[in-house]
Protein backbone atom coordinates (compact mmCIF):
# COMPACT_ATOMS: atom_id res chain seq x y z
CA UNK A 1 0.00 0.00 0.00
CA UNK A 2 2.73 2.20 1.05
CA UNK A 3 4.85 1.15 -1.97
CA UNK A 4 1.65 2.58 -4.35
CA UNK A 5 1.64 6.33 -2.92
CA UNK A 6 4.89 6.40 -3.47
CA UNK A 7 4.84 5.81 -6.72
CA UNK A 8 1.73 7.91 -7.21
CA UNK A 9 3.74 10.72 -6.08
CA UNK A 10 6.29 10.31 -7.93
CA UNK A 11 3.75 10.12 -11.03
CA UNK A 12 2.69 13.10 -9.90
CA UNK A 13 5.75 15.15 -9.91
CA UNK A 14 6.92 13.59 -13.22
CA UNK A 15 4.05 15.36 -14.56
CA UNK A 16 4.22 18.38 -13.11
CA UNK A 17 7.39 18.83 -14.45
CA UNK A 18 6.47 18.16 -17.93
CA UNK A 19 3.80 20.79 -18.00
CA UNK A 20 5.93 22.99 -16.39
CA UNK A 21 8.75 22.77 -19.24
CA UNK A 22 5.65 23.54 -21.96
CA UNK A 23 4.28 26.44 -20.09
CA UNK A 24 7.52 27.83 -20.12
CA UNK A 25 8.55 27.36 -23.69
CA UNK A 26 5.19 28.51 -24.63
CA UNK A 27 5.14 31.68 -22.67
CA UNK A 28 9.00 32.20 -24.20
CA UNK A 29 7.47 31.74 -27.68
CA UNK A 30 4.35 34.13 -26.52
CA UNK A 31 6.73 37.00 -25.87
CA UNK A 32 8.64 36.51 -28.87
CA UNK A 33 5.85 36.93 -30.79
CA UNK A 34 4.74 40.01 -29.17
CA UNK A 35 8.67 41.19 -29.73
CA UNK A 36 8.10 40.51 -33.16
CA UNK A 37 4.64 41.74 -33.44
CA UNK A 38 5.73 45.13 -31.75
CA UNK A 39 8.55 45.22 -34.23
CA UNK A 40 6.37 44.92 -36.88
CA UNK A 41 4.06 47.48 -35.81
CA UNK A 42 7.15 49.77 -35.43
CA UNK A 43 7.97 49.05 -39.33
CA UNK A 44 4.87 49.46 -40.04
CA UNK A 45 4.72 53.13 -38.33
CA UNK A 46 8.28 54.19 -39.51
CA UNK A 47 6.63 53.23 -43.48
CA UNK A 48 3.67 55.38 -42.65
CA UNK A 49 6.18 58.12 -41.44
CA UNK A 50 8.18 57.81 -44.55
CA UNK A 51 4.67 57.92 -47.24
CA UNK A 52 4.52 61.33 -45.50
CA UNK A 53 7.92 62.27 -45.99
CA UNK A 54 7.97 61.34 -49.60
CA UNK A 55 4.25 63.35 -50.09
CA UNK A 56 6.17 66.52 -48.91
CA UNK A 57 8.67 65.70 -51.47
CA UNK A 58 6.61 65.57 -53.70
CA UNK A 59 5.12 68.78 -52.70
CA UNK A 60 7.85 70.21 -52.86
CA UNK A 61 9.49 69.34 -56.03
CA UNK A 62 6.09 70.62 -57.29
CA UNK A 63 6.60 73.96 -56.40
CA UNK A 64 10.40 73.91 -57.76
CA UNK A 65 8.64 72.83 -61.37
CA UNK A 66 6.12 75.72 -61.09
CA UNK A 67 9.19 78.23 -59.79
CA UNK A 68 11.44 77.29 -63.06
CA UNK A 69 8.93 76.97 -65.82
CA UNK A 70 8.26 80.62 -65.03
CA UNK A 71 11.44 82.37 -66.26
CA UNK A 72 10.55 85.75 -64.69
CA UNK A 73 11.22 84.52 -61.44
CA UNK A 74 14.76 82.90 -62.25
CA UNK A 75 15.66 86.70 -63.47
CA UNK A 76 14.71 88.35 -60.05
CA UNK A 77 18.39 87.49 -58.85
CA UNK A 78 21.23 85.64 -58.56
CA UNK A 79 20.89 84.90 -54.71
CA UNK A 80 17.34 83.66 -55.92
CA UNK A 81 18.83 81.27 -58.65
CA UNK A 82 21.61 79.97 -56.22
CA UNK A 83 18.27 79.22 -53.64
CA UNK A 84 16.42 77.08 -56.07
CA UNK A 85 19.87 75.41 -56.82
CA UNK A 86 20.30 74.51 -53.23
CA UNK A 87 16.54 73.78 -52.55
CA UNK A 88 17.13 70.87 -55.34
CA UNK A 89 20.40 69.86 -53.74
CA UNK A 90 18.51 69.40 -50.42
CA UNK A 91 15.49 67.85 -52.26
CA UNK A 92 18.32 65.28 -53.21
CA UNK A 93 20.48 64.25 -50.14
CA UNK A 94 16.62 63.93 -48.68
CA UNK A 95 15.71 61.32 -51.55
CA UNK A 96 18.86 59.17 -50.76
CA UNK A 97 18.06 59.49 -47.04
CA UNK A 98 14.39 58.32 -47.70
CA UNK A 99 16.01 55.26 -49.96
CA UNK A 100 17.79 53.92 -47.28
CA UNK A 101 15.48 54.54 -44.72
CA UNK A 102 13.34 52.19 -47.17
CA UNK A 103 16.01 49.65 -47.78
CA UNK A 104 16.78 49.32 -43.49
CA UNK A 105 12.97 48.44 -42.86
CA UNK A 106 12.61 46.13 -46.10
CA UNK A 107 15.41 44.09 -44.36
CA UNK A 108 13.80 44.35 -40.81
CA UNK A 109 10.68 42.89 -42.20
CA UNK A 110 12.48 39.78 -43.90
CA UNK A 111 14.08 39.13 -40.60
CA UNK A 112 10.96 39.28 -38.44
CA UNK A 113 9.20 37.51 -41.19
CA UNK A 114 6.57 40.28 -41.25
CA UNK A 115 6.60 41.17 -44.94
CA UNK A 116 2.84 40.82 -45.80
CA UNK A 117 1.31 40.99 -49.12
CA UNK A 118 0.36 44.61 -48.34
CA UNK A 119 3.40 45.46 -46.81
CA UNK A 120 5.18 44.55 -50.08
CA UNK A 121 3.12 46.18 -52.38
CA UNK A 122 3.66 49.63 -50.23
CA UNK A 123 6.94 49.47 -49.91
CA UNK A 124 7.07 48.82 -53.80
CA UNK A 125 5.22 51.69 -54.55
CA UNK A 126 7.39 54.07 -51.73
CA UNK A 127 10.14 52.77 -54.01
CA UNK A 128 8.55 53.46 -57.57
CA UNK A 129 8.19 57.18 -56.03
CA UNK A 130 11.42 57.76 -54.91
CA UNK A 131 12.52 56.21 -58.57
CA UNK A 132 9.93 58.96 -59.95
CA UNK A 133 11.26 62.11 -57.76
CA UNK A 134 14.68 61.36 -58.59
CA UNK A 135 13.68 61.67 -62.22
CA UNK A 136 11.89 64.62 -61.95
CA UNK A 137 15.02 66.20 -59.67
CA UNK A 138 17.42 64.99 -62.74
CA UNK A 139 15.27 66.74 -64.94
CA UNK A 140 14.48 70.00 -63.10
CA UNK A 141 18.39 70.36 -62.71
CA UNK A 142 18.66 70.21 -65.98
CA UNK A 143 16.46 73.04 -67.06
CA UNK A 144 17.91 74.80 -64.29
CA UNK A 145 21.12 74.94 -65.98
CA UNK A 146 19.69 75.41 -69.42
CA UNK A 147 17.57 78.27 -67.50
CA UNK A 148 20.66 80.16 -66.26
CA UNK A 149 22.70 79.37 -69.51
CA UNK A 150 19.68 80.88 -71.41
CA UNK A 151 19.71 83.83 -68.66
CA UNK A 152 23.25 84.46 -69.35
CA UNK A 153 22.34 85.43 -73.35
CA UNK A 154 20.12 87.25 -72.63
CA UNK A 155 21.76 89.25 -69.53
CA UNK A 156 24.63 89.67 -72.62
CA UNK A 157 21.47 90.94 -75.37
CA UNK A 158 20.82 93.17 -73.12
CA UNK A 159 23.81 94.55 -71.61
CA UNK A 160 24.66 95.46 -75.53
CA UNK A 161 21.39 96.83 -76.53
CA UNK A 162 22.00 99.05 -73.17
CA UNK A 163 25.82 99.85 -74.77
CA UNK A 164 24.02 100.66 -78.20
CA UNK A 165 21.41 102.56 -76.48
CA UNK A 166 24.00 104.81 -74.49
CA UNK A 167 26.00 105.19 -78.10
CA UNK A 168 22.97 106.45 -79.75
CA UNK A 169 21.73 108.89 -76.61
CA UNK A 170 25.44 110.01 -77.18
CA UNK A 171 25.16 110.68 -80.78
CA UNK A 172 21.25 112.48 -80.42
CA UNK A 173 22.80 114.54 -77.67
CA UNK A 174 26.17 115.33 -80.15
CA UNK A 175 23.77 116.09 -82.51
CA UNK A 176 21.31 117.82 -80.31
CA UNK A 177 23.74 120.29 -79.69
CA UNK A 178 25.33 120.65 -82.61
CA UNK A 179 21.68 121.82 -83.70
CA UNK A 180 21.43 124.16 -80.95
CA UNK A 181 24.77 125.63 -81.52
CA UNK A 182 23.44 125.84 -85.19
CA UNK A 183 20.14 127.84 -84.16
CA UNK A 184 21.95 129.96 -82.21
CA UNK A 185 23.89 131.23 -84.60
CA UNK A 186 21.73 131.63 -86.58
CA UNK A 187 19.14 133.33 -84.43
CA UNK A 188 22.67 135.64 -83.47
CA UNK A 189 23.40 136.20 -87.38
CA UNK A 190 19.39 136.84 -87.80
CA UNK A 191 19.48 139.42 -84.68
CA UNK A 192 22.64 140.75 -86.02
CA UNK A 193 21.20 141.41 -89.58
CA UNK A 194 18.23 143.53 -88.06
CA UNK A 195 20.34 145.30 -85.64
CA UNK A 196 20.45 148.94 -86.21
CA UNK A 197 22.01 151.85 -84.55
CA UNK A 198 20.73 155.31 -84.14
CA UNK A 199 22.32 158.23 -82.20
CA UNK A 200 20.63 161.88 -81.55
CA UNK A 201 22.85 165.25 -80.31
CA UNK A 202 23.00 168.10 -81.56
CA UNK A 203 25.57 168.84 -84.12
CA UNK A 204 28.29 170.15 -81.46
CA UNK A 205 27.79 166.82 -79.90
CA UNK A 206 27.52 164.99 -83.12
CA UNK A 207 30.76 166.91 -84.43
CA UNK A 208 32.52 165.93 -81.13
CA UNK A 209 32.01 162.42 -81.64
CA UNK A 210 32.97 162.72 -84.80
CA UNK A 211 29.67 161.32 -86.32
CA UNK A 212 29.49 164.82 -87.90
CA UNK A 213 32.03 166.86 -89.59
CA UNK A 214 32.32 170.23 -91.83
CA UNK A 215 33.94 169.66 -95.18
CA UNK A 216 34.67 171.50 -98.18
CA UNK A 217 32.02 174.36 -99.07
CA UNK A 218 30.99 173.56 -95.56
CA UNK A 219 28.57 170.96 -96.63
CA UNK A 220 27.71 168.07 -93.95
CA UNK A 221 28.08 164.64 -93.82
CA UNK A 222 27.98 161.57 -91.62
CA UNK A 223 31.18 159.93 -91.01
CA UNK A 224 32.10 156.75 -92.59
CA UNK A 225 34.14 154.90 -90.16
CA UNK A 226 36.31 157.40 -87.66
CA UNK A 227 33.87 157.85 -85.22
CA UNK A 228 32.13 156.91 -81.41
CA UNK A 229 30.54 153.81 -81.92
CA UNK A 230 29.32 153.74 -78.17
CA UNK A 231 27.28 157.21 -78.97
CA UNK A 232 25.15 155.31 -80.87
CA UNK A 233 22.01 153.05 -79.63
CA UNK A 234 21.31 149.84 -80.62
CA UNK A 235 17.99 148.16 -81.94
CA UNK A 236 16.24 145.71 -83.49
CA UNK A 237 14.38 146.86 -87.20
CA UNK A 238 11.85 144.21 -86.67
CA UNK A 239 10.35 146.09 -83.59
CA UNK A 240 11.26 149.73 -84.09
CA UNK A 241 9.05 151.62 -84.43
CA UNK A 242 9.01 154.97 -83.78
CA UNK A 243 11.93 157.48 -81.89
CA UNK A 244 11.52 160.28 -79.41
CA UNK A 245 13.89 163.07 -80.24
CA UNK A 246 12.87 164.89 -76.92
CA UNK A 247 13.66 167.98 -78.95
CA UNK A 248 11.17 170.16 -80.74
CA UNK A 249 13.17 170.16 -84.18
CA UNK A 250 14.61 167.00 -85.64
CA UNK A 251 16.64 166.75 -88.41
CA UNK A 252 17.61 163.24 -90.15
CA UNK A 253 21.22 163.35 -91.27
CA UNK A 254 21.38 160.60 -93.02
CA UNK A 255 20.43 158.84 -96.18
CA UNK A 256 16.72 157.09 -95.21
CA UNK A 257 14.05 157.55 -98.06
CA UNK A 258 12.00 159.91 -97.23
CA UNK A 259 8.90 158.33 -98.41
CA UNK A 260 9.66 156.02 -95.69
CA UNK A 261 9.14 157.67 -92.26
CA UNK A 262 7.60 161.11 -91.23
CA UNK A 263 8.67 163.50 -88.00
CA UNK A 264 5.45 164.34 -86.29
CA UNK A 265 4.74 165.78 -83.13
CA UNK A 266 3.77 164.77 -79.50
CA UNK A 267 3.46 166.47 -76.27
CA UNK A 268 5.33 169.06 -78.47
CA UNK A 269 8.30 167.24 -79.34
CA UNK A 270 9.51 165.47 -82.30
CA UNK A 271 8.94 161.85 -82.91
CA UNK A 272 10.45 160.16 -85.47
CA UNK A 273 7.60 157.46 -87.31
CA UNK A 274 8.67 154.76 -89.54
CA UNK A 275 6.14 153.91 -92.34
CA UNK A 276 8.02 151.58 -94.30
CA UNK A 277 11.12 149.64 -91.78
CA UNK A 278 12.15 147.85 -95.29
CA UNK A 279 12.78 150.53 -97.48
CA UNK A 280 13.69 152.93 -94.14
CA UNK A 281 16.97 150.75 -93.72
CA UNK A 282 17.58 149.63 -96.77
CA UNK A 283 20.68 151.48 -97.55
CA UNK A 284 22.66 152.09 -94.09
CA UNK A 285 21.89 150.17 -90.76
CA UNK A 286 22.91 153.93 -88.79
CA UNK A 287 20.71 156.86 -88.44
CA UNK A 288 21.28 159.90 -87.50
CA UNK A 289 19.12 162.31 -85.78
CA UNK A 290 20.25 166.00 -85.59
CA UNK A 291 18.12 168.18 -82.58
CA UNK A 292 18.33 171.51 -81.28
């Protein structure tokens, strides 16, 4: 009887220790499937992570098309130009990044064994994008440097239609005053022509000037060239008029037609009137006016 509890007992503890050894190999497999399940959620966040950082990419690549295919804004300035260069540099060290990045958690999902039919087919696509923006990078660059090349001939165009423009101001300012110099002397030469010169004295002060003097049979006569220029007053035909003596006689000493002014009187005191300016000065530019 004895001998049968004993063995009962040992029975016992036999199994015991058999159930024990699966409990603990299957809580040991439990929490390495929660390892790997956590580690698979983990991939599974960094991927989402990554589709966002790829959409901003995107994004922004986007707005480097729109910037470039306009060409004003490539001509605002060379610090602008050498931003968009280095925008598209960045855009590029961030594409490699995001490659790797991609490449790291395709490997940590073939070691967990957590690559699931979906998992694959978004990390495919993550990969066909990346493929894409570095394309579109390649290509941007390009017309970035045909932009700047095209910028260049242009800049040059224009720098020597500004050299020919400051040729010709030079030349229409040359000739500009070359045609005022021309009008001026010719507005001098026309003044000069219808300058005229008239002096009025007596004949002692006439005589002392030397605009008058007594010759043979004591007949008078207006000097020719020996005399006081600064006696005499100077004019313009096209505006003159009439002369006050300031004298009550007047006497014209020189040779003016007759038929072309008259003396008349005003405020008792001579005047001299010219009727006909033409014919008056036709034959001497001087006059001579002889009061008492």
């Amino acid at each position: 009887m004895k001998k049968n509890a004993i063995f009962a007992v040992i029975a016992a503890a036999i199994l015991t220790a058999c159930n024990g050894g699966k409990l603990r190999d299957a809580e040991a497999q439990n929490e390495q499937l929660k390892g790997d399940l956590r580690e698979t959620l983990a991939t599974q966040d960094s991927l989402l992570v990554l589709v966002n950082d790829i959409s901003d990419g995107m994004a922004q690549i986007k707005d480097l098309e729109k910037i470039i295919s306009l060409p004003g804004n490539l001509g605002e300035s060379t610090s602008r130009k050498e931003q968009i260069k280095n925008d598209m540099i960045a855009i590029q060290q961030a594409l490699q990044e995001r490659r790797q990045r991609l490449e790291e958690l395709e490997k940590k999902l073939a070691q967990t064994g957590g690559e699931s039919t979906t998992l694959k087919r978004t990390i495919a696509n993550l990969k066909g994008q990346i493929a894409e923006q570095q394309t579109e990078i390649a290509t941007l660059t390009n017309q970035l440097a045909s932009a700047n090349i095209r910028i260049e001939e242009l800049t040059s165009e224009v720098s020597s239609l500004n050299t020919a423009k400051d040729s010709l101001a030079t030349d229409l300012n040359e000739e500009r005053a070359q045609k005022e110099a021309a009008e001026l002397a010719a507005t001098e030469a026309t003044n000069e022509l219808n300058t005229v010169y008239f002096a009025i004295g007596t004949g002692k002060e006439l005589k002392s000037k030397k605009i008058l003097e007594s010759g043979f049979l004591r007949k008078t006569k207006v000097m020719k060239g020996d005399f006081d220029m600064n006696y005499f007053t100077a004019a313009d035909r096209r505006t003159l008029t009439q002369i006050p003596t300031h004298s009550k006689k007047a006497n014209i000493k020189t040779s003016q037609p007759k038929d072309s002014y008259e003396i008349v009187e005003q405020d008792g005191q001579k005047v001299i009137r010219i009727t006909n300016p033409e014919k008056f000065w036709q034959l001497s530019n001087f006059l001579v006016i002889e009061v008492d």
